[in-house]
PDB file of N, CA and C in Angstrom:
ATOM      1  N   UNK A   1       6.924  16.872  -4.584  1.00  0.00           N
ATOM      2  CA  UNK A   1       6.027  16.132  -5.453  1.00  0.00           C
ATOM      3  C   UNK A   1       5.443  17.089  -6.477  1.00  0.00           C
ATOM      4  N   UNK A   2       5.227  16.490  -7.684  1.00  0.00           N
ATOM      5  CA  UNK A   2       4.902  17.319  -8.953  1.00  0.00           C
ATOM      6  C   UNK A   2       3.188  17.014  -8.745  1.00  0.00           C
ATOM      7  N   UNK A   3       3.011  18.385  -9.243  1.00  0.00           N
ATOM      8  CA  UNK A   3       1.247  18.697  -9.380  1.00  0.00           C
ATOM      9  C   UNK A   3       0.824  19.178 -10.874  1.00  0.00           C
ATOM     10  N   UNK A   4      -0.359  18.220 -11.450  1.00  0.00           N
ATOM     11  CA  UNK A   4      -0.338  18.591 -12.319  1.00  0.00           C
ATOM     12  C   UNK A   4      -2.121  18.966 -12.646  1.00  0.00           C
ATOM     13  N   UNK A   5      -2.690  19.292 -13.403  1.00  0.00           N
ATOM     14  CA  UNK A   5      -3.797  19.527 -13.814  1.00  0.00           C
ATOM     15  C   UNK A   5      -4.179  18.367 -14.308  1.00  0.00           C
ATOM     16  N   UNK A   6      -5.820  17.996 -14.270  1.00  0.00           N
ATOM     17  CA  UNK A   6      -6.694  17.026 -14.631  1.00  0.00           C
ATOM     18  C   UNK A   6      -6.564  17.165 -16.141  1.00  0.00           C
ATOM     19  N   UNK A   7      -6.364  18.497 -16.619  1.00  0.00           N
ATOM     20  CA  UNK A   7      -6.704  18.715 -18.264  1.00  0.00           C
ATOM     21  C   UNK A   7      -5.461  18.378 -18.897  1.00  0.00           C
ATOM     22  N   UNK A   8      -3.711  18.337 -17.900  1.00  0.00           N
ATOM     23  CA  UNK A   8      -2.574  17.904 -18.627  1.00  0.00           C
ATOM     24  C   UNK A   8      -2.466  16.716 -18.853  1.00  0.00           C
ATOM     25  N   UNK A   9      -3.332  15.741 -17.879  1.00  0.00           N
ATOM     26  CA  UNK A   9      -3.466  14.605 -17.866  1.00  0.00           C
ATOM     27  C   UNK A   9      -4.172  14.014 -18.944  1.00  0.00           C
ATOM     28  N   UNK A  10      -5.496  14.641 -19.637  1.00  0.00           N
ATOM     29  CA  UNK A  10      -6.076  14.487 -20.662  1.00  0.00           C
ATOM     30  C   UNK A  10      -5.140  14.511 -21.891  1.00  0.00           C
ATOM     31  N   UNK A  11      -4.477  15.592 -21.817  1.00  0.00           N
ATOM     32  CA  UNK A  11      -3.733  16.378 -23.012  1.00  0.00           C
ATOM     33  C   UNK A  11      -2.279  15.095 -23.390  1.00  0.00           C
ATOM     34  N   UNK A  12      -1.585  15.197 -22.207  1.00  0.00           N
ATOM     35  CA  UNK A  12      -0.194  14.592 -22.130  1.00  0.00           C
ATOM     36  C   UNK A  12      -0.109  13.194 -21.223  1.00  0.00           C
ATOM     37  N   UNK A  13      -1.356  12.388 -20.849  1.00  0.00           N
ATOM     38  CA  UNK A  13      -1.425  11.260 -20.296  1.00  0.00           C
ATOM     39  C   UNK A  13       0.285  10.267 -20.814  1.00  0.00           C
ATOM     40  N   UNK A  14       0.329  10.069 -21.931  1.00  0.00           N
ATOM     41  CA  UNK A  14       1.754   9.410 -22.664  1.00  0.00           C
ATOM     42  C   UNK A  14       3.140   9.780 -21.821  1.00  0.00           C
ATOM     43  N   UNK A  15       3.329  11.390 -21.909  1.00  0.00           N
ATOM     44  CA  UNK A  15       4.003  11.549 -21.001  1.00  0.00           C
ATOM     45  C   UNK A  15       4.739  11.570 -19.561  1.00  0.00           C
ATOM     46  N   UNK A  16       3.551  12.076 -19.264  1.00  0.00           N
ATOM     47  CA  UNK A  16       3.319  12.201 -17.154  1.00  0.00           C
ATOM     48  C   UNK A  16       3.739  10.510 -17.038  1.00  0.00           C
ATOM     49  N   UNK A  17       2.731   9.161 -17.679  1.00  0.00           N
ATOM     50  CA  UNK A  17       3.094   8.124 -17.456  1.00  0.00           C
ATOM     51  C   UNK A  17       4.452   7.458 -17.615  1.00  0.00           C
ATOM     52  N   UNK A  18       5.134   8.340 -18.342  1.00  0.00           N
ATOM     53  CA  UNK A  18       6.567   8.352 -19.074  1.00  0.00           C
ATOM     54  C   UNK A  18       7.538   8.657 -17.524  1.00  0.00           C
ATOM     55  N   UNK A  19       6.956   9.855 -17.501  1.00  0.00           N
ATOM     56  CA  UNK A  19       7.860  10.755 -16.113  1.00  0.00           C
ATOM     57  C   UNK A  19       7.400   9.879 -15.138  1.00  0.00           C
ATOM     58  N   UNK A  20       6.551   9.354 -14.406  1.00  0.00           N
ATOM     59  CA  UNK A  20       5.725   8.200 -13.476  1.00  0.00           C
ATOM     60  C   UNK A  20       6.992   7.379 -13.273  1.00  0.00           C
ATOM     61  N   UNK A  21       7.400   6.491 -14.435  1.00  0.00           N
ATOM     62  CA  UNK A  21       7.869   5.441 -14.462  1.00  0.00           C
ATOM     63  C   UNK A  21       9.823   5.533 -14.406  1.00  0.00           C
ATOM     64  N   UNK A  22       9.613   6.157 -14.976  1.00  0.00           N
ATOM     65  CA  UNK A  22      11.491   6.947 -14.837  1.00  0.00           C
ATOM     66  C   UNK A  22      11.401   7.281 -13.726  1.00  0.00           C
ATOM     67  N   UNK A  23      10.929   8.288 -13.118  1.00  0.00           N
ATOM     68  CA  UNK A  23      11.277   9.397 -12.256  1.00  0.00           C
ATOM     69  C   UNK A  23      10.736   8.244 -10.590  1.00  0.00           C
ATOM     70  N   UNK A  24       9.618   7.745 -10.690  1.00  0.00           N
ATOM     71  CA  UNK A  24       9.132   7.142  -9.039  1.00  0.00           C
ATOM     72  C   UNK A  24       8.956   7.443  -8.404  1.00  0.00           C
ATOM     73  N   UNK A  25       8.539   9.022  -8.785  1.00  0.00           N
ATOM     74  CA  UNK A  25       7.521  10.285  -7.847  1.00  0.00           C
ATOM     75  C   UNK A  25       6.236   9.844  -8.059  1.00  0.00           C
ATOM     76  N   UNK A  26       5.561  10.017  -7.459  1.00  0.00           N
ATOM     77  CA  UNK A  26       3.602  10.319  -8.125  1.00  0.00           C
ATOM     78  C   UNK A  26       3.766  11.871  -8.309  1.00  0.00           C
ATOM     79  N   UNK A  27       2.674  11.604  -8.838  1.00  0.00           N
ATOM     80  CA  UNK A  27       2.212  12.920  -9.624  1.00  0.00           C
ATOM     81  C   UNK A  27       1.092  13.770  -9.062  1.00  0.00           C
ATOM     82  N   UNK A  28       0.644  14.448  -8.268  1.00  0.00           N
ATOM     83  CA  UNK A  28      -0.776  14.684  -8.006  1.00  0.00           C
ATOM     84  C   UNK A  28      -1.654  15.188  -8.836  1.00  0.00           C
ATOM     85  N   UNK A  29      -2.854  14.624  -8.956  1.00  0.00           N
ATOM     86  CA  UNK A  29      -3.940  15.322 -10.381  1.00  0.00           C
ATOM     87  C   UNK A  29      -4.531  16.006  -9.453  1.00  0.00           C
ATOM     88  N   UNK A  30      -5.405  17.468 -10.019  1.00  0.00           N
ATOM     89  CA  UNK A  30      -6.105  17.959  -9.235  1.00  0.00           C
ATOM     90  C   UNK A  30      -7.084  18.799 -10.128  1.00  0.00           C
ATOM     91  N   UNK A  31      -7.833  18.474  -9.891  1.00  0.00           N
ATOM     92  CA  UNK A  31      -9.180  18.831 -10.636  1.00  0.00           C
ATOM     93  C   UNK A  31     -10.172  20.131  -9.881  1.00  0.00           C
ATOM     94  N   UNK A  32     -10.430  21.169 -10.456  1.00  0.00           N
ATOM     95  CA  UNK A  32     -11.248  22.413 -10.078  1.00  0.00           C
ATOM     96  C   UNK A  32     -10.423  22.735  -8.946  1.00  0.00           C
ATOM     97  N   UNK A  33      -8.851  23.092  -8.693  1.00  0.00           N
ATOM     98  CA  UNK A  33      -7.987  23.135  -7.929  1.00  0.00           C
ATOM     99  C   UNK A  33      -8.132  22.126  -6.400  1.00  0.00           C
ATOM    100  N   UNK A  34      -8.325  21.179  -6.874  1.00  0.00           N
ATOM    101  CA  UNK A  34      -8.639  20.405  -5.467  1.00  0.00           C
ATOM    102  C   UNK A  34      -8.181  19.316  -5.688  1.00  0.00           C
ATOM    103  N   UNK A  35      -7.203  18.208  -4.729  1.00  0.00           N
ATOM    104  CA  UNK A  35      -6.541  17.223  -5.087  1.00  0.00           C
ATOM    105  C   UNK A  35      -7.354  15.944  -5.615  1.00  0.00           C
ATOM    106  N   UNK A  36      -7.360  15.200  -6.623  1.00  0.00           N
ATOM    107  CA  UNK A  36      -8.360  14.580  -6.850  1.00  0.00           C
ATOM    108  C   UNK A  36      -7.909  12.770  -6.878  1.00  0.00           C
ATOM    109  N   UNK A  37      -6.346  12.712  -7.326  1.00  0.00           N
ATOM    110  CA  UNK A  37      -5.844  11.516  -7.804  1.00  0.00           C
ATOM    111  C   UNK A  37      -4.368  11.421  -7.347  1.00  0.00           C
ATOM    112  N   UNK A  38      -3.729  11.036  -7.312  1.00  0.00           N
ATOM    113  CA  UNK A  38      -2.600  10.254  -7.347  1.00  0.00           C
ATOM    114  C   UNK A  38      -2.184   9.692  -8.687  1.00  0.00           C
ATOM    115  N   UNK A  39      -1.162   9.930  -9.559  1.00  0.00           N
ATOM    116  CA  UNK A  39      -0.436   8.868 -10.155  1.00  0.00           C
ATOM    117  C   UNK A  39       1.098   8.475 -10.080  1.00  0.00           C
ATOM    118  N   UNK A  40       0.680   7.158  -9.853  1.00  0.00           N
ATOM    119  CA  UNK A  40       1.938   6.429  -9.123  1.00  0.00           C
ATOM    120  C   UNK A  40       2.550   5.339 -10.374  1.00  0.00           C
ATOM    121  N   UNK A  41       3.541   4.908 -10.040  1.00  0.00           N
ATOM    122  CA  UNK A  41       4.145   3.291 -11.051  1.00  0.00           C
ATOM    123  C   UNK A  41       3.723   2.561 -10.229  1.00  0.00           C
ATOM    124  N   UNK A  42       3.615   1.506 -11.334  1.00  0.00           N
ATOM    125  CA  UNK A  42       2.772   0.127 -10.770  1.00  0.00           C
ATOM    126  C   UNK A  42       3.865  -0.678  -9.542  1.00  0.00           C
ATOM    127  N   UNK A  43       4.917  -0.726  -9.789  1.00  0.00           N
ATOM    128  CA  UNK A  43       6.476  -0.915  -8.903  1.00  0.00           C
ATOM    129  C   UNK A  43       5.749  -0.544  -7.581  1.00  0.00           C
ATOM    130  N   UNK A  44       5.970   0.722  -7.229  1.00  0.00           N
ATOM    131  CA  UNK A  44       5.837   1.718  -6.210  1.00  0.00           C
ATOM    132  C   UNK A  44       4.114   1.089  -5.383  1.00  0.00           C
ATOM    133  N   UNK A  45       3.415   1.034  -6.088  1.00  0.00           N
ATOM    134  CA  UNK A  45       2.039   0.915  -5.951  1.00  0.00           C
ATOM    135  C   UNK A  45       1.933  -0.217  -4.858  1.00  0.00           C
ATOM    136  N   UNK A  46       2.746  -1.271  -6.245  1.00  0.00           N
ATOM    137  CA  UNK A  46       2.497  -2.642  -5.411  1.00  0.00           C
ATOM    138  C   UNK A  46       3.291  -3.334  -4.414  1.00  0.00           C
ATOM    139  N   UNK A  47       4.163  -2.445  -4.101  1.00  0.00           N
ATOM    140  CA  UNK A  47       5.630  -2.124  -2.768  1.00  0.00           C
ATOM    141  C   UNK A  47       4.677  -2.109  -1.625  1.00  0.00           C
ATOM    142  N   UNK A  48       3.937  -0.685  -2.157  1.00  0.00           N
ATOM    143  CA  UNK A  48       3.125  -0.135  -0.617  1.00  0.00           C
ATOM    144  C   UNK A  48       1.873  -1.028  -0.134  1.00  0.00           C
ATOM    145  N   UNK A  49       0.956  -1.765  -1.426  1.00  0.00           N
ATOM    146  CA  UNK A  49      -0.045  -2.342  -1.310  1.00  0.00           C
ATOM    147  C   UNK A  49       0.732  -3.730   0.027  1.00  0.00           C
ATOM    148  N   UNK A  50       1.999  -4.259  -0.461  1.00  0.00           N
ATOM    149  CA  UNK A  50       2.446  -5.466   0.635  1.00  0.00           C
ATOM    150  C   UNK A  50       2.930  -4.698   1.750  1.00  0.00           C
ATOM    151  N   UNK A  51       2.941  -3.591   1.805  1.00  0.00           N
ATOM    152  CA  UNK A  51       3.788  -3.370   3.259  1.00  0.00           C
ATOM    153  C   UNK A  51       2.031  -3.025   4.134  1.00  0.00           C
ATOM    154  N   UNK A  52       1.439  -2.045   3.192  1.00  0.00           N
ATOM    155  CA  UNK A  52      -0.063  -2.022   4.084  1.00  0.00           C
ATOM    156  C   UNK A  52      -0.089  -3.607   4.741  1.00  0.00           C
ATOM    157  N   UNK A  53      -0.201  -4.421   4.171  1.00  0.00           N
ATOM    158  CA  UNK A  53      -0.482  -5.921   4.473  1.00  0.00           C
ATOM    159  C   UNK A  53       0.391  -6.170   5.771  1.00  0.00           C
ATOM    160  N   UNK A  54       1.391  -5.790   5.907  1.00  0.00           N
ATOM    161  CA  UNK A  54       2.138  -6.046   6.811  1.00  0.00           C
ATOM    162  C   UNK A  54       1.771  -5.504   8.231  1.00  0.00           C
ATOM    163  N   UNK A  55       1.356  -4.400   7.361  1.00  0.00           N
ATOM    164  CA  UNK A  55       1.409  -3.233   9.019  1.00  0.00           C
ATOM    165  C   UNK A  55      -0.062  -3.696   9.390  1.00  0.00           C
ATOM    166  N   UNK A  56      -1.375  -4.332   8.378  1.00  0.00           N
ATOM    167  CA  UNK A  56      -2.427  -4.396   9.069  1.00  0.00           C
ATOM    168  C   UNK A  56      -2.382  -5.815   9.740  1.00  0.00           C
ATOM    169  N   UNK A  57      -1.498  -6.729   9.429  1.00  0.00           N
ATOM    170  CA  UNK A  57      -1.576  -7.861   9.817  1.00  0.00           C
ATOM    171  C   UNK A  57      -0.533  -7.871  11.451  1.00  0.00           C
ATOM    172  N   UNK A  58      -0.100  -6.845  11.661  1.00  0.00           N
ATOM    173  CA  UNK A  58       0.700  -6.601  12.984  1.00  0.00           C
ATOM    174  C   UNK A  58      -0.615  -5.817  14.301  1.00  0.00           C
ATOM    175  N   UNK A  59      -1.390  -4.910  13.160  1.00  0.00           N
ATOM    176  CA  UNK A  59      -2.265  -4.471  13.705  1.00  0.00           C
ATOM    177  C   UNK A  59      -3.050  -5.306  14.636  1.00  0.00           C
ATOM    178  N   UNK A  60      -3.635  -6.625  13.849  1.00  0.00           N
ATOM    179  CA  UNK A  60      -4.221  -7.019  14.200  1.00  0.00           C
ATOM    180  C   UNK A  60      -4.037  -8.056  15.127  1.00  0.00           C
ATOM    181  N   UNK A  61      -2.266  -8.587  15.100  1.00  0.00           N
ATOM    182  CA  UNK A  61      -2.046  -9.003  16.143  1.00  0.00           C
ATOM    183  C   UNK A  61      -1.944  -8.223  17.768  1.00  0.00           C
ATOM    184  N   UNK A  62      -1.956  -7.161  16.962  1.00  0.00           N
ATOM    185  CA  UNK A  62      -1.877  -6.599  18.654  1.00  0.00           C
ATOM    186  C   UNK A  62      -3.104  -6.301  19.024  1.00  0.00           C
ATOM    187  N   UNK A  63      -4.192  -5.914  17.907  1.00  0.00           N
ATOM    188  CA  UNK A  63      -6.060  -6.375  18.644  1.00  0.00           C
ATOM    189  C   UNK A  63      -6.125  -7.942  19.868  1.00  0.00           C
ATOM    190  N   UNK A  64      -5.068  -8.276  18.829  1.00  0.00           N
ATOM    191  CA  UNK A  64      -5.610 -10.008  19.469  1.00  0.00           C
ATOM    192  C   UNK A  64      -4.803 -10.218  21.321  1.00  0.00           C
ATOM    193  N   UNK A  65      -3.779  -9.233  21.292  1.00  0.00           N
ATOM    194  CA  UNK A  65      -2.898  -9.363  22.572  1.00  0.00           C
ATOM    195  C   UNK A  65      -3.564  -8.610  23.505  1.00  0.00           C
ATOM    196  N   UNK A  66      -4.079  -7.379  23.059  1.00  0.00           N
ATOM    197  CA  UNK A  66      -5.135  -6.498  24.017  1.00  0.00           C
ATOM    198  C   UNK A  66      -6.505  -7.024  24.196  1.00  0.00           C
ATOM    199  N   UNK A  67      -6.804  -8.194  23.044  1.00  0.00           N
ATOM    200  CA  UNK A  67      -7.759  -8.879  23.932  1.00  0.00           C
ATOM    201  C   UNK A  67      -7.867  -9.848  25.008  1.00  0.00           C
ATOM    202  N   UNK A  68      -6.506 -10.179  24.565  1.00  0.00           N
ATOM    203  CA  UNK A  68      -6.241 -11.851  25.486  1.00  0.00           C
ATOM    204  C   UNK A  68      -6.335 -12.701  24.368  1.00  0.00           C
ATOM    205  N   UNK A  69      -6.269 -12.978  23.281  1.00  0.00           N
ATOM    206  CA  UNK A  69      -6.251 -14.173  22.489  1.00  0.00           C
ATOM    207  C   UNK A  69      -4.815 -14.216  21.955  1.00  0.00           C
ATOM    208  N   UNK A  70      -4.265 -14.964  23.269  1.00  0.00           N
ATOM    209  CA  UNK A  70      -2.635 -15.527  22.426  1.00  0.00           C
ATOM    210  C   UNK A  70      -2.924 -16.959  23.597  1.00  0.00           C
ATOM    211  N   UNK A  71      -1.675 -17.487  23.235  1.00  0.00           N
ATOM    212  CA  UNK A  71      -1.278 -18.600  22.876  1.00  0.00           C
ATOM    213  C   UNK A  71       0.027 -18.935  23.644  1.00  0.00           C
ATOM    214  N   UNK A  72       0.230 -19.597  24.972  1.00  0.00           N
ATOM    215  CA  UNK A  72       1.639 -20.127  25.190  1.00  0.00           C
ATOM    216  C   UNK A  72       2.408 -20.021  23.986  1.00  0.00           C
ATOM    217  N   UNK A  73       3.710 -20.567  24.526  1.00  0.00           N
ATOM    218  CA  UNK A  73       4.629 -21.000  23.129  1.00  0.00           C
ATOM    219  C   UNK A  73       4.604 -22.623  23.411  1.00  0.00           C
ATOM    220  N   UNK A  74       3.842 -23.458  24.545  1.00  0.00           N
ATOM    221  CA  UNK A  74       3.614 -24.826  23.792  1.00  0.00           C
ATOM    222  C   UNK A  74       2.585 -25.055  22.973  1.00  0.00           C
ATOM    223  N   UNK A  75       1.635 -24.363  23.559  1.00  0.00           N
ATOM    224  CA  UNK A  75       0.622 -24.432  22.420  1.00  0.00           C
ATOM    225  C   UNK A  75       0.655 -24.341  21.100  1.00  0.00           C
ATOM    226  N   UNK A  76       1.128 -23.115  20.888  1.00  0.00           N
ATOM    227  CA  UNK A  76       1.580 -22.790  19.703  1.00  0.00           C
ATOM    228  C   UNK A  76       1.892 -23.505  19.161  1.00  0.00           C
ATOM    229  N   UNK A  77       3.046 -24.380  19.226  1.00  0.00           N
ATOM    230  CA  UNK A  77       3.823 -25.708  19.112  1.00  0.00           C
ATOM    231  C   UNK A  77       3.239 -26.890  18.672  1.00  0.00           C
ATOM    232  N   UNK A  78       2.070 -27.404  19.940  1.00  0.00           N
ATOM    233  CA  UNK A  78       1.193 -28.456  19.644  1.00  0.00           C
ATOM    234  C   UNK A  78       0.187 -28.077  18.150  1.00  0.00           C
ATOM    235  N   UNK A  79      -0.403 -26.758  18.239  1.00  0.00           N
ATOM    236  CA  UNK A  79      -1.311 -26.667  17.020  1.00  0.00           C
ATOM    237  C   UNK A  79      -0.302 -26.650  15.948  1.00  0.00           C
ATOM    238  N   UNK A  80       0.641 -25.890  15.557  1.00  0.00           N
ATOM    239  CA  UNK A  80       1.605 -25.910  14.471  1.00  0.00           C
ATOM    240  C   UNK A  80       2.420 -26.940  14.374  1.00  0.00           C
ATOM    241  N   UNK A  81       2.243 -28.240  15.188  1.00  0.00           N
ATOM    242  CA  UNK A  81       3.037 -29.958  14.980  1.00  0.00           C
ATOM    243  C   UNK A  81       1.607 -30.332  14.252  1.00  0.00           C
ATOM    244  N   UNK A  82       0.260 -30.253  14.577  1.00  0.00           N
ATOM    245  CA  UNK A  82      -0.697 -30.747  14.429  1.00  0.00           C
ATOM    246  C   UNK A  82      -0.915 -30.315  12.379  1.00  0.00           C
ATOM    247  N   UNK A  83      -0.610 -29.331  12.379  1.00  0.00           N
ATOM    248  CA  UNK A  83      -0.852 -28.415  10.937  1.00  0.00           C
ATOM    249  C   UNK A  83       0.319 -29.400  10.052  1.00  0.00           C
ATOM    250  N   UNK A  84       1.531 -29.619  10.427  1.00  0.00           N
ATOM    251  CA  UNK A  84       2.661 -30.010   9.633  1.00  0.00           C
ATOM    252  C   UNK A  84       2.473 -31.631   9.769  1.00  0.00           C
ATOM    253  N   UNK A  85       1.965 -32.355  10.394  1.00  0.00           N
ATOM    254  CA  UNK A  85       1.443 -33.459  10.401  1.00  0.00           C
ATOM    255  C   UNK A  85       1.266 -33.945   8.486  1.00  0.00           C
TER     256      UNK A  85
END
């Protein structure tokens, strides 16, 4: 992964966003040598934003199995005949 300075980003923003979008690396910004930002393509961004969704929505089914809140599979059935009604 390419690292670049907060001040190249000022300087050459046109570019880096250029290389961003071709290339489908991020970029790391880092400001007073310390990592500060990420720049990513919007593509890439919004790939990861639905898969987070995925993985927290699995998460949380398995909160719900380690609590005890499931559901036969008739049940299931009866409430989801009841929904398509």
């Amino acid at each position: 992964m390419r690292t670049e300075l907060v001040t190249t980003l000022k300087r050459q923003a046109t570019e880096l966003l250029a290389d961003v979008e071709r290339d489908r690396e991020p970029i790391l910004i880092t400001q007073h040598g310390l990592p500060s930002a990420y720049l990513v393509d919007v593509e890439s961004y919004e790939l990861q934003q639905q898969r987070m969704a995925v993985l927290e929505g699995i998460a949380r089914g398995e909160l719900a199995v380690a609590e005890g809140r499931v559901a036969t599979h008739a049940q299931a059935k009866a409430r989801l005949a009841r929904w398509l009604k």
